[in-house]
C-alpha atoms as a PDB file:
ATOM      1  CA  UNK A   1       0.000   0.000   0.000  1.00  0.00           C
ATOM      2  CA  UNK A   2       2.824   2.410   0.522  1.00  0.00           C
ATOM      3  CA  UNK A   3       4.300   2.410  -2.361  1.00  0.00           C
ATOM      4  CA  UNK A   4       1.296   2.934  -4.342  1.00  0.00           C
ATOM      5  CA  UNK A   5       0.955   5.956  -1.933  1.00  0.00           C
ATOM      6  CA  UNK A   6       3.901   7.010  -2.782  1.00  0.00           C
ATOM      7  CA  UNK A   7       3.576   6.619  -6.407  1.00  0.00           C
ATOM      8  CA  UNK A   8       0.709   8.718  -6.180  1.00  0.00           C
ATOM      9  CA  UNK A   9       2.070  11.329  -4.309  1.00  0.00           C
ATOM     10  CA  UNK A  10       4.723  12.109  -6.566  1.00  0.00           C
ATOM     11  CA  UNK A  11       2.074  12.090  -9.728  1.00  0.00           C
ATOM     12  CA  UNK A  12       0.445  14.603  -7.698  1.00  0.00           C
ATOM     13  CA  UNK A  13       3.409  16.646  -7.323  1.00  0.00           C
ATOM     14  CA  UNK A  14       4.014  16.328 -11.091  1.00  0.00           C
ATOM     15  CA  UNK A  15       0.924  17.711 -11.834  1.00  0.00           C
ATOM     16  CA  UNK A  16       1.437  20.484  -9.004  1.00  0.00           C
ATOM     17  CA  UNK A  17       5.235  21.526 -10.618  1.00  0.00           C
ATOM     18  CA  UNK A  18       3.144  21.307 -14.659  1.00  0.00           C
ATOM     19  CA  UNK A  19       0.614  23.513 -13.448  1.00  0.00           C
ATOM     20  CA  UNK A  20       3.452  25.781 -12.323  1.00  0.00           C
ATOM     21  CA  UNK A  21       5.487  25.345 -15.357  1.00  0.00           C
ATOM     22  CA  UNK A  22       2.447  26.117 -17.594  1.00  0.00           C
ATOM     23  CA  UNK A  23       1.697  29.492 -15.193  1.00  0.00           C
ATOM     24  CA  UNK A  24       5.313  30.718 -15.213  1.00  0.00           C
ATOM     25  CA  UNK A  25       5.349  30.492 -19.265  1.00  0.00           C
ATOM     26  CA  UNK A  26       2.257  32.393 -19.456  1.00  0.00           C
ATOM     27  CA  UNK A  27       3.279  35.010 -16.514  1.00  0.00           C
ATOM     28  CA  UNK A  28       6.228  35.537 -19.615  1.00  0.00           C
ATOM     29  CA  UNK A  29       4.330  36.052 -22.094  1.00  0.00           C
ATOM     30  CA  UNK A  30       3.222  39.364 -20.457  1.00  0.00           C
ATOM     31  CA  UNK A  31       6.576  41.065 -21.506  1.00  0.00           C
ATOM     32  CA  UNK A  32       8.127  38.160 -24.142  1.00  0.00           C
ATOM     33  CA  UNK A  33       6.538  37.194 -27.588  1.00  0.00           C
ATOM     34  CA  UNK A  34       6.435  34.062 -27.795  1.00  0.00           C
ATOM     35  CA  UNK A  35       8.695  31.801 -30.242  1.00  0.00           C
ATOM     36  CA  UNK A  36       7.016  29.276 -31.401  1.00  0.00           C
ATOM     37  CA  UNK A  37       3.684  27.033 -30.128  1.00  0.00           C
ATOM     38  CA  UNK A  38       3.645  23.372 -29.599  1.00  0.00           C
ATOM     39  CA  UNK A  39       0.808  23.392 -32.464  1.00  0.00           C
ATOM     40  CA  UNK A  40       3.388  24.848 -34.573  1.00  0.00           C
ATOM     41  CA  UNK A  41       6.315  22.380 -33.619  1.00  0.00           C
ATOM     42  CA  UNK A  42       4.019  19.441 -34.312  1.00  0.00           C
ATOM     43  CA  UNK A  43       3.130  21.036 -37.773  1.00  0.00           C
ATOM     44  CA  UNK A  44       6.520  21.533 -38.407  1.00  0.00           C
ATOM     45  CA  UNK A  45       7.943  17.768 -37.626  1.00  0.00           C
ATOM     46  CA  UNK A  46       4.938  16.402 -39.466  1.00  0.00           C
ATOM     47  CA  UNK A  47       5.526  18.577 -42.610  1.00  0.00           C
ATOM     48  CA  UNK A  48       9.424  17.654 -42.548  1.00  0.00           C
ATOM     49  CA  UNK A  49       8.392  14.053 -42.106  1.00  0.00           C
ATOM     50  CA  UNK A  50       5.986  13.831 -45.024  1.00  0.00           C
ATOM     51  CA  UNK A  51       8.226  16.817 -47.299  1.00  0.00           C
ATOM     52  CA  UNK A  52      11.576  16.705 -46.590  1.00  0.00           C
ATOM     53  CA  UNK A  53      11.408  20.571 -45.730  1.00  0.00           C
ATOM     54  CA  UNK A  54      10.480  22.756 -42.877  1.00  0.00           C
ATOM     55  CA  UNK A  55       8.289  25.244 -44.359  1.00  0.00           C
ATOM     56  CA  UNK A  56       7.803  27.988 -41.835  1.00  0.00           C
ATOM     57  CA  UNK A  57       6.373  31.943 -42.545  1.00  0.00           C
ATOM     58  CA  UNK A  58       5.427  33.888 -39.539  1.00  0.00           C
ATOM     59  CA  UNK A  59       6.609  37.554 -38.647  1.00  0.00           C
ATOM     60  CA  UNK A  60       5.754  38.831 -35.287  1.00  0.00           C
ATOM     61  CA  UNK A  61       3.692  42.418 -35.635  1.00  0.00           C
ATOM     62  CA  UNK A  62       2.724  44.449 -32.396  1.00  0.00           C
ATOM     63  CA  UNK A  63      -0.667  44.701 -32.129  1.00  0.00           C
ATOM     64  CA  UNK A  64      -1.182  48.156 -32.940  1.00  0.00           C
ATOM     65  CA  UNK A  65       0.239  47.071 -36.507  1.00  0.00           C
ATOM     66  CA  UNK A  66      -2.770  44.830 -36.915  1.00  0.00           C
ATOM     67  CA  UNK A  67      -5.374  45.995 -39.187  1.00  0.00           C
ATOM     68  CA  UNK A  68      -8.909  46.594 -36.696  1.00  0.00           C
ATOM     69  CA  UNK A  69     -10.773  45.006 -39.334  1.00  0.00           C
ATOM     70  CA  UNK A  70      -9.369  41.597 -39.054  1.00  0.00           C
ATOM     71  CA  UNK A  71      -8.813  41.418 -35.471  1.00  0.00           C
ATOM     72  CA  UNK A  72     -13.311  42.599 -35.914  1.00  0.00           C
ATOM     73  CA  UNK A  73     -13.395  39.765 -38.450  1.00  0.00           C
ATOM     74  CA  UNK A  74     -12.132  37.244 -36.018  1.00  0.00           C
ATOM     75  CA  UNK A  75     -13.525  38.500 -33.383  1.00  0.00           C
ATOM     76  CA  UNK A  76     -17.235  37.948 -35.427  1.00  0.00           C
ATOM     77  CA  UNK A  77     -16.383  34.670 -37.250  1.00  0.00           C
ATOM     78  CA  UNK A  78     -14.105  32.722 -34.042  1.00  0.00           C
ATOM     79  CA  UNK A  79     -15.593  34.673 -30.588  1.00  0.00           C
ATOM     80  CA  UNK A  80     -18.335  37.351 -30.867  1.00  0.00           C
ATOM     81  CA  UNK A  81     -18.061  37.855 -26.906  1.00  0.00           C
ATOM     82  CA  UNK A  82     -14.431  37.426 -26.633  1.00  0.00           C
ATOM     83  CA  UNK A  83     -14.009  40.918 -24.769  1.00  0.00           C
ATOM     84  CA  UNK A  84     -17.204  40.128 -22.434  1.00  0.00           C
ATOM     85  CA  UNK A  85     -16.536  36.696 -21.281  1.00  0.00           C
ATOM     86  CA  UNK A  86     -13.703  35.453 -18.576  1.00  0.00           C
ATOM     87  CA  UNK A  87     -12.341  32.832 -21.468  1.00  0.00           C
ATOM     88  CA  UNK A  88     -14.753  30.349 -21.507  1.00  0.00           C
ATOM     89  CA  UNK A  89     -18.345  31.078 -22.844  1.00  0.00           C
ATOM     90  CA  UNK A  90     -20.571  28.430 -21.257  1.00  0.00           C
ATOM     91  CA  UNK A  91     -23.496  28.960 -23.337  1.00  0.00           C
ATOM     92  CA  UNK A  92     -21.884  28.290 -26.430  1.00  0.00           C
ATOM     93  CA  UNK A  93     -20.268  25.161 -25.202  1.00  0.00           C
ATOM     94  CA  UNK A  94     -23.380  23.671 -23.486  1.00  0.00           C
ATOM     95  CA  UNK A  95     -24.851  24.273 -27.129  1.00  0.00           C
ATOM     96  CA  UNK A  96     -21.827  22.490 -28.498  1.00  0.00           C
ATOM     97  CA  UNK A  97     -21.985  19.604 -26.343  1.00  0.00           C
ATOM     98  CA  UNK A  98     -25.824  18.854 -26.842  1.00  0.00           C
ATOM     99  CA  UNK A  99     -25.417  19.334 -30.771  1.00  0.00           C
ATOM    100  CA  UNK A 100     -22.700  16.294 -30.406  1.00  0.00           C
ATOM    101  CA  UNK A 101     -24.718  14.330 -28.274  1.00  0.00           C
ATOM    102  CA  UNK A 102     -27.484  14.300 -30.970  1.00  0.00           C
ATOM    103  CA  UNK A 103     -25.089  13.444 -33.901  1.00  0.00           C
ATOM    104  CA  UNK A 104     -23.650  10.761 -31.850  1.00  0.00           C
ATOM    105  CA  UNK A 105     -27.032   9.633 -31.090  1.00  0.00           C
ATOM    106  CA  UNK A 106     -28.383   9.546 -34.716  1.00  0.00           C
ATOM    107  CA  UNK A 107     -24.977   7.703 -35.630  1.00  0.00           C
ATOM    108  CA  UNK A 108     -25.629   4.780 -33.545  1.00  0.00           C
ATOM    109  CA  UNK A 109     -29.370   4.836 -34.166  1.00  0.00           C
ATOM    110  CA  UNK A 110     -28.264   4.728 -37.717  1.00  0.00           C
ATOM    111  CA  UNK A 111     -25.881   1.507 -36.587  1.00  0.00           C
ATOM    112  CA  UNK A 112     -28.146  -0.506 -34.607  1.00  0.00           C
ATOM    113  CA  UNK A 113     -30.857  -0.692 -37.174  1.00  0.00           C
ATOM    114  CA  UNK A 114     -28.765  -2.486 -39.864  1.00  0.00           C
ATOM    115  CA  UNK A 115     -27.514  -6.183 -39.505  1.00  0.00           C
ATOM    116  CA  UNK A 116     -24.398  -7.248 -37.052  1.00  0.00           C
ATOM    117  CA  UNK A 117     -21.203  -6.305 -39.722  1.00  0.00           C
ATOM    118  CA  UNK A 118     -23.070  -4.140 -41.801  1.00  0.00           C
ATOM    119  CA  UNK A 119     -22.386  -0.074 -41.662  1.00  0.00           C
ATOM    120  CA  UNK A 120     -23.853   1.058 -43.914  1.00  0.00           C
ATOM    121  CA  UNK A 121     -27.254   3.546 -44.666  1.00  0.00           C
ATOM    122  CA  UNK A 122     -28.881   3.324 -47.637  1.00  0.00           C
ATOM    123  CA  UNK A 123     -25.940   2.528 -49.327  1.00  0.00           C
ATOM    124  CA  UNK A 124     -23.108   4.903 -47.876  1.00  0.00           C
ATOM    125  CA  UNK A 125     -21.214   4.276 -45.228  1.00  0.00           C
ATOM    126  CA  UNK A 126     -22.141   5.671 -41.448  1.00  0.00           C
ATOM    127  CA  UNK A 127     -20.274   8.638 -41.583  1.00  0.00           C
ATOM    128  CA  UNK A 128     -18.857   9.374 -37.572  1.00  0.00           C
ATOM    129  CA  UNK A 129     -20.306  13.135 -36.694  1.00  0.00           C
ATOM    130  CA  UNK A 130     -18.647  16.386 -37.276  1.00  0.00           C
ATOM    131  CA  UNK A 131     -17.222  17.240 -33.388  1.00  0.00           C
ATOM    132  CA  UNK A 132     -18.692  20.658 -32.701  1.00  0.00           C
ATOM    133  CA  UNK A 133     -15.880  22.875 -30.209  1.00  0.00           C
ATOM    134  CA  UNK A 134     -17.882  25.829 -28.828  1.00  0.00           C
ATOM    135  CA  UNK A 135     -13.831  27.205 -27.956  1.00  0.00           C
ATOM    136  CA  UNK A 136     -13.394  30.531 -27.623  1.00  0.00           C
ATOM    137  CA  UNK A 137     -10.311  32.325 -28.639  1.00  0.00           C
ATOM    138  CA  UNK A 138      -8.653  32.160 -25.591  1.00  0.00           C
ATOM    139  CA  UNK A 139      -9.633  28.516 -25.426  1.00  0.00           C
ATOM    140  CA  UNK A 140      -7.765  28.064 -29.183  1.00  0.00           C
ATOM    141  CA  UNK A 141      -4.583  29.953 -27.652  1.00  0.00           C
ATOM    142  CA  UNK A 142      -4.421  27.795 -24.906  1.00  0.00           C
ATOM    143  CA  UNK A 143      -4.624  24.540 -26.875  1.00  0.00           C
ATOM    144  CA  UNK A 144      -2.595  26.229 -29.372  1.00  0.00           C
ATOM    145  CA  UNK A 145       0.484  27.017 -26.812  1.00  0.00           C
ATOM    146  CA  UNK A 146       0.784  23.811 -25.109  1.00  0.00           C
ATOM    147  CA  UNK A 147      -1.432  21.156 -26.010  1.00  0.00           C
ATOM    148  CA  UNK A 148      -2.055  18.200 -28.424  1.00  0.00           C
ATOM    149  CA  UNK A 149      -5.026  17.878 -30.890  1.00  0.00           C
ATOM    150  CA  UNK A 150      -6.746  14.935 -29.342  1.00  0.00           C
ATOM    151  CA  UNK A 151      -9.855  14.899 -27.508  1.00  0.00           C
ATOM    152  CA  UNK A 152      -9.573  13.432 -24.170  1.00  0.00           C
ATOM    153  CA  UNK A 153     -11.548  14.904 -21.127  1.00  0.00           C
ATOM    154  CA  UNK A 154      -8.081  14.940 -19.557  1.00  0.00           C
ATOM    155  CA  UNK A 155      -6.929  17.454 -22.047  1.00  0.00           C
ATOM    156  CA  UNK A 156     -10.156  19.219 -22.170  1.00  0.00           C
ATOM    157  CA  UNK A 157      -9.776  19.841 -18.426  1.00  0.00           C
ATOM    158  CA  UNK A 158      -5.944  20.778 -19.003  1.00  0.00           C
ATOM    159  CA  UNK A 159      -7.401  23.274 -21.484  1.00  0.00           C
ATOM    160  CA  UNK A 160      -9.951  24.792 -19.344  1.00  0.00           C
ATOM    161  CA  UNK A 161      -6.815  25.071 -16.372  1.00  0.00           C
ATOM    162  CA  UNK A 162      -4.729  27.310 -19.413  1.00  0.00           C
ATOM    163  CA  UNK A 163      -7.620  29.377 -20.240  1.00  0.00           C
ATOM    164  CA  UNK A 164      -8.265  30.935 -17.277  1.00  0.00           C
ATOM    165  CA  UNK A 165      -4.512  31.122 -16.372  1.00  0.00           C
ATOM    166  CA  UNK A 166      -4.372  32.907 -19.920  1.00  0.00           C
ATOM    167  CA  UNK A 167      -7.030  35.418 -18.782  1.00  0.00           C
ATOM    168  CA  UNK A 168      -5.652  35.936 -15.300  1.00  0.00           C
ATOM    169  CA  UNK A 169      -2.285  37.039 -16.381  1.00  0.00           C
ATOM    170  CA  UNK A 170      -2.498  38.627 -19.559  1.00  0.00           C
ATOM    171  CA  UNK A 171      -4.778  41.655 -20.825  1.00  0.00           C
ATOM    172  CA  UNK A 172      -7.361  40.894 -23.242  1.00  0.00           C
ATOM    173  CA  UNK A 173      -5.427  42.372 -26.469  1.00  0.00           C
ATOM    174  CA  UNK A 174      -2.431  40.530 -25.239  1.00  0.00           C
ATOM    175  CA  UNK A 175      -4.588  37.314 -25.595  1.00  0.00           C
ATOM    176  CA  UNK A 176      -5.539  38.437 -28.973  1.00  0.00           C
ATOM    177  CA  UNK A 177      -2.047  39.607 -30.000  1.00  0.00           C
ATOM    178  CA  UNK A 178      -0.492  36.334 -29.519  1.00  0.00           C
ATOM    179  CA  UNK A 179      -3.350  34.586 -31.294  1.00  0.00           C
ATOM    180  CA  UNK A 180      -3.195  36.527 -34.342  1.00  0.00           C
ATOM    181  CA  UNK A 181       0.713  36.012 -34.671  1.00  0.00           C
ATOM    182  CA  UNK A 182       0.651  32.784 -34.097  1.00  0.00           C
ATOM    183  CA  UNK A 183      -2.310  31.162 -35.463  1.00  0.00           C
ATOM    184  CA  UNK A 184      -2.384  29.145 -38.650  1.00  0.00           C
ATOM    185  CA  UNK A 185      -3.535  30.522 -41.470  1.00  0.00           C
ATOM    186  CA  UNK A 186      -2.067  27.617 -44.322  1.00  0.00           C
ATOM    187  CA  UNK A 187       0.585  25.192 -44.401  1.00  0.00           C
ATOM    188  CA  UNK A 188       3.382  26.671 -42.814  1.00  0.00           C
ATOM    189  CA  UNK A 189       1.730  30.026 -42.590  1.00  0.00           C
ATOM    190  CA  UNK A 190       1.885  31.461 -39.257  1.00  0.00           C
ATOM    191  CA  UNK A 191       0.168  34.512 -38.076  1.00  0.00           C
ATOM    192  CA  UNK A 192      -2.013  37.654 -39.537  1.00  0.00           C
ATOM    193  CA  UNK A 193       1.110  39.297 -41.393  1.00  0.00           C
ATOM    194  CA  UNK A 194       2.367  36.001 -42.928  1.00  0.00           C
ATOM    195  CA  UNK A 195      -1.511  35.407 -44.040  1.00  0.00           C
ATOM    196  CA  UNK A 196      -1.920  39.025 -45.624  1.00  0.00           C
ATOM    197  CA  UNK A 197       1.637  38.397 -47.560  1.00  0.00           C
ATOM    198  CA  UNK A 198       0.801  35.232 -48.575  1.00  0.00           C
ATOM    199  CA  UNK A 199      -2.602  35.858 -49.938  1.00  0.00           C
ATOM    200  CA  UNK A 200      -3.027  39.628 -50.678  1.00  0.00           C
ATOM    201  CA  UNK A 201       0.832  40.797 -50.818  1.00  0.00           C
ATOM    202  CA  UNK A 202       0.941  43.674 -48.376  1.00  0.00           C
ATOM    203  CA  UNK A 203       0.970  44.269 -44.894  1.00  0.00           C
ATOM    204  CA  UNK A 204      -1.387  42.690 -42.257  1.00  0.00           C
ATOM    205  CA  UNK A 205      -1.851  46.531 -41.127  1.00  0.00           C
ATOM    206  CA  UNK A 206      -3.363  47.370 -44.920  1.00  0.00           C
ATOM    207  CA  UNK A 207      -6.314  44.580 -45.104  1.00  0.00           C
ATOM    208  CA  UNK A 208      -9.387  45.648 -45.632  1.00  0.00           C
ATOM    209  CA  UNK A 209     -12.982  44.874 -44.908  1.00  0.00           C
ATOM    210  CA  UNK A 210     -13.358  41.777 -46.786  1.00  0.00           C
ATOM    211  CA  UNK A 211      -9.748  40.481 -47.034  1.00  0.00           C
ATOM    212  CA  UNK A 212      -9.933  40.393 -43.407  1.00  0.00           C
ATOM    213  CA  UNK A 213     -12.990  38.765 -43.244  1.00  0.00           C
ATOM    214  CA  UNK A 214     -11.882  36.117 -45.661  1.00  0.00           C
ATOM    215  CA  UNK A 215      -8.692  35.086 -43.681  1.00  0.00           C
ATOM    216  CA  UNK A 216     -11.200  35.027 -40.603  1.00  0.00           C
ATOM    217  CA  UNK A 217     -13.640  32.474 -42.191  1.00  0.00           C
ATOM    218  CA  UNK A 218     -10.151  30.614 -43.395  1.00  0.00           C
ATOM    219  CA  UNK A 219      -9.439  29.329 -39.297  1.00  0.00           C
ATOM    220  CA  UNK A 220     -11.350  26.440 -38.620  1.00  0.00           C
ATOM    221  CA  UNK A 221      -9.770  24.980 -42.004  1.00  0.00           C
ATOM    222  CA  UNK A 222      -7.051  26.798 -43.254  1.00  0.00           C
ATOM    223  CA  UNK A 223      -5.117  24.525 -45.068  1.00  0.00           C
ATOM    224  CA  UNK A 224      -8.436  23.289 -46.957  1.00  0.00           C
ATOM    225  CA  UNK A 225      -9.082  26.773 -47.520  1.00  0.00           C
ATOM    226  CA  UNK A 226      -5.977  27.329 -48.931  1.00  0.00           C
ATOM    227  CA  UNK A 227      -6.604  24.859 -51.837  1.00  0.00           C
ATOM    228  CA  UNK A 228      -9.346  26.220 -52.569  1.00  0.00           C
ATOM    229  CA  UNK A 229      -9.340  29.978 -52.579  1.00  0.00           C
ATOM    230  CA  UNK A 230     -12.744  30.050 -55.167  1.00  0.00           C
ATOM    231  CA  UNK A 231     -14.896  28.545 -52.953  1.00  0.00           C
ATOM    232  CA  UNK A 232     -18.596  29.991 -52.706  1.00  0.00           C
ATOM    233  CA  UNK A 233     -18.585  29.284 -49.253  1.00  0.00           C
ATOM    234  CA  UNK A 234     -15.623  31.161 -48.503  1.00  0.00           C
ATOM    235  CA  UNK A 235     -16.893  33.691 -50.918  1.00  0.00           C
ATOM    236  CA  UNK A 236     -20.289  33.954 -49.457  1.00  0.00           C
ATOM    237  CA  UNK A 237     -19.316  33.637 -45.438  1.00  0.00           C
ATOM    238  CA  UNK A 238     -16.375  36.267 -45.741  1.00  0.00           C
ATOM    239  CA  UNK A 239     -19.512  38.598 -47.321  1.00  0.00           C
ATOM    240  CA  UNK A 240     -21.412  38.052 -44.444  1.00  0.00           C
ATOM    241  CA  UNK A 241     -18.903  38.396 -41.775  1.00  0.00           C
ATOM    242  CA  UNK A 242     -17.447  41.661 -43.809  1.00  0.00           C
ATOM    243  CA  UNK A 243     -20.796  43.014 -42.407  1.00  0.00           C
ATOM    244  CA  UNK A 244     -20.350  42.429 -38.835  1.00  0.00           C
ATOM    245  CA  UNK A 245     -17.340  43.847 -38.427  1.00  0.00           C
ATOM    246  CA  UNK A 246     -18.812  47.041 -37.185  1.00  0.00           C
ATOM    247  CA  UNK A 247     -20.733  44.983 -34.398  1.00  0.00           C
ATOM    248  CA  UNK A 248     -17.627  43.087 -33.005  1.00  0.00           C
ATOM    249  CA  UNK A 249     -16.226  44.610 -29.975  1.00  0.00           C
ATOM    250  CA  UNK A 250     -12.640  45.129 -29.703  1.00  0.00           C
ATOM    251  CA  UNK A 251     -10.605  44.802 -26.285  1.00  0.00           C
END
């Protein structure tokens, strides 16, 4: 029995001296720009696995050199209460939750009315359901900054401990700041001014209504978005964000 004590003991004091790590990086981040995210490392092994090459474009800009109109856009498309909420907006992932628990549902409704070792529906195959996040952009930093992509409670709770860490020690357009410079905006595209080079050639202080909105509706899939820079929905979404700008409220 002791030295299962024990052992547990010192995973509690692991977890204790992580927490602390995690708070002292983010206590940094105050004063230091960050260098790189563990999102970003992980995209940057995987690419140089697959490639051969370590594609990498991302210039730091202060957030005063950010164009308004895409930190509005992101703001409307990612967070529309980002400045009102404490990092986590509960209503948005209770919806979240319940709209997974129905597609899950429906899946395995789907499931248990064919035969044992059939999965298929009318001909198709059971498709498993689009996972709805309900994260908010402080949320996405947080994951961003330290954490994996997989979807574990575990990492969910290790997500929520970041979050509020994030808003407890860092202003509001610091959160932002570091989220715009560092998220991914393509395949080795890093950032808002590595975004506006890479797709518009100028400066991410220059963009205007709608080129901001379109890199906005670009983050949940930016990489697919990249291949496809026609699309309607892009097209059409980037239109209607483009006129919410004016209603997003900056920090």
């Amino acid at each position: 029995m002791k030295p299962f004590v024990r052992w547990l003991g010192l995973l509690a004091v692991a977890a204790v001296a992580l927490q602390l790590f995690f708070v002292l990086r983010i206590a940094t981040m105050a004063l230091l720009d960050p260098q790189s995210t563990a999102f970003q490392r992980s995209e940057a092994w995987r690419v140089r696995l697959e490639k051969g090459r370590l594609p990498w474009r991302q210039q730091w800009r202060p957030y005063e050199q950010i164009s308004d109109k895409l930190k509005q856009a992101v703001i409307a498309s990612e967070d529309d209460g980002f400045s009102r909420h404490d990092g986590v907006d509960w209503d948005a992932l209770e919806k979240a939750w319940q709209k997974n628990a129905r597609a899950e549902a429906q899946v395995a409704k789907t499931q248990a009315g064919k035969k044992a070792g059939a999965a298929k529906a009318n001909g198709k195959p059971v498709r498993s359901p689009k996972v709805v996040g309900g994260s908010t952009i402080t949320q996405q930093l947080a994951k961003n900054l330290f954490l994996t992509g997989e979807r574990t409670l575990l990492r969910k709770g290790q997500e929520l401990v970041l979050t509020l860490a994030l808003e407890a020690l860092l202003s509001k357009q610091r959160i932002l700041e570091i989220y715009l410079n560092s998220v991914e905006w393509g395949e080795g595209v890093f950032g808002a001014e590595a975004a506006a080079q890479h797709y518009f050639h100028k400066s991410a202080s220059e963009l205007n209504a709608l080129e901001a909105a379109r890199l906005a509706v670009m983050l949940p899939r930016p990489k697919y978005f990249e291949k496809l820079p026609n699309s309607s929905y892009l097209a059409e979404r980037a239109g209607v964000i483009a006129n919410r700008l004016a209603g997003a409220e900056l920090p």
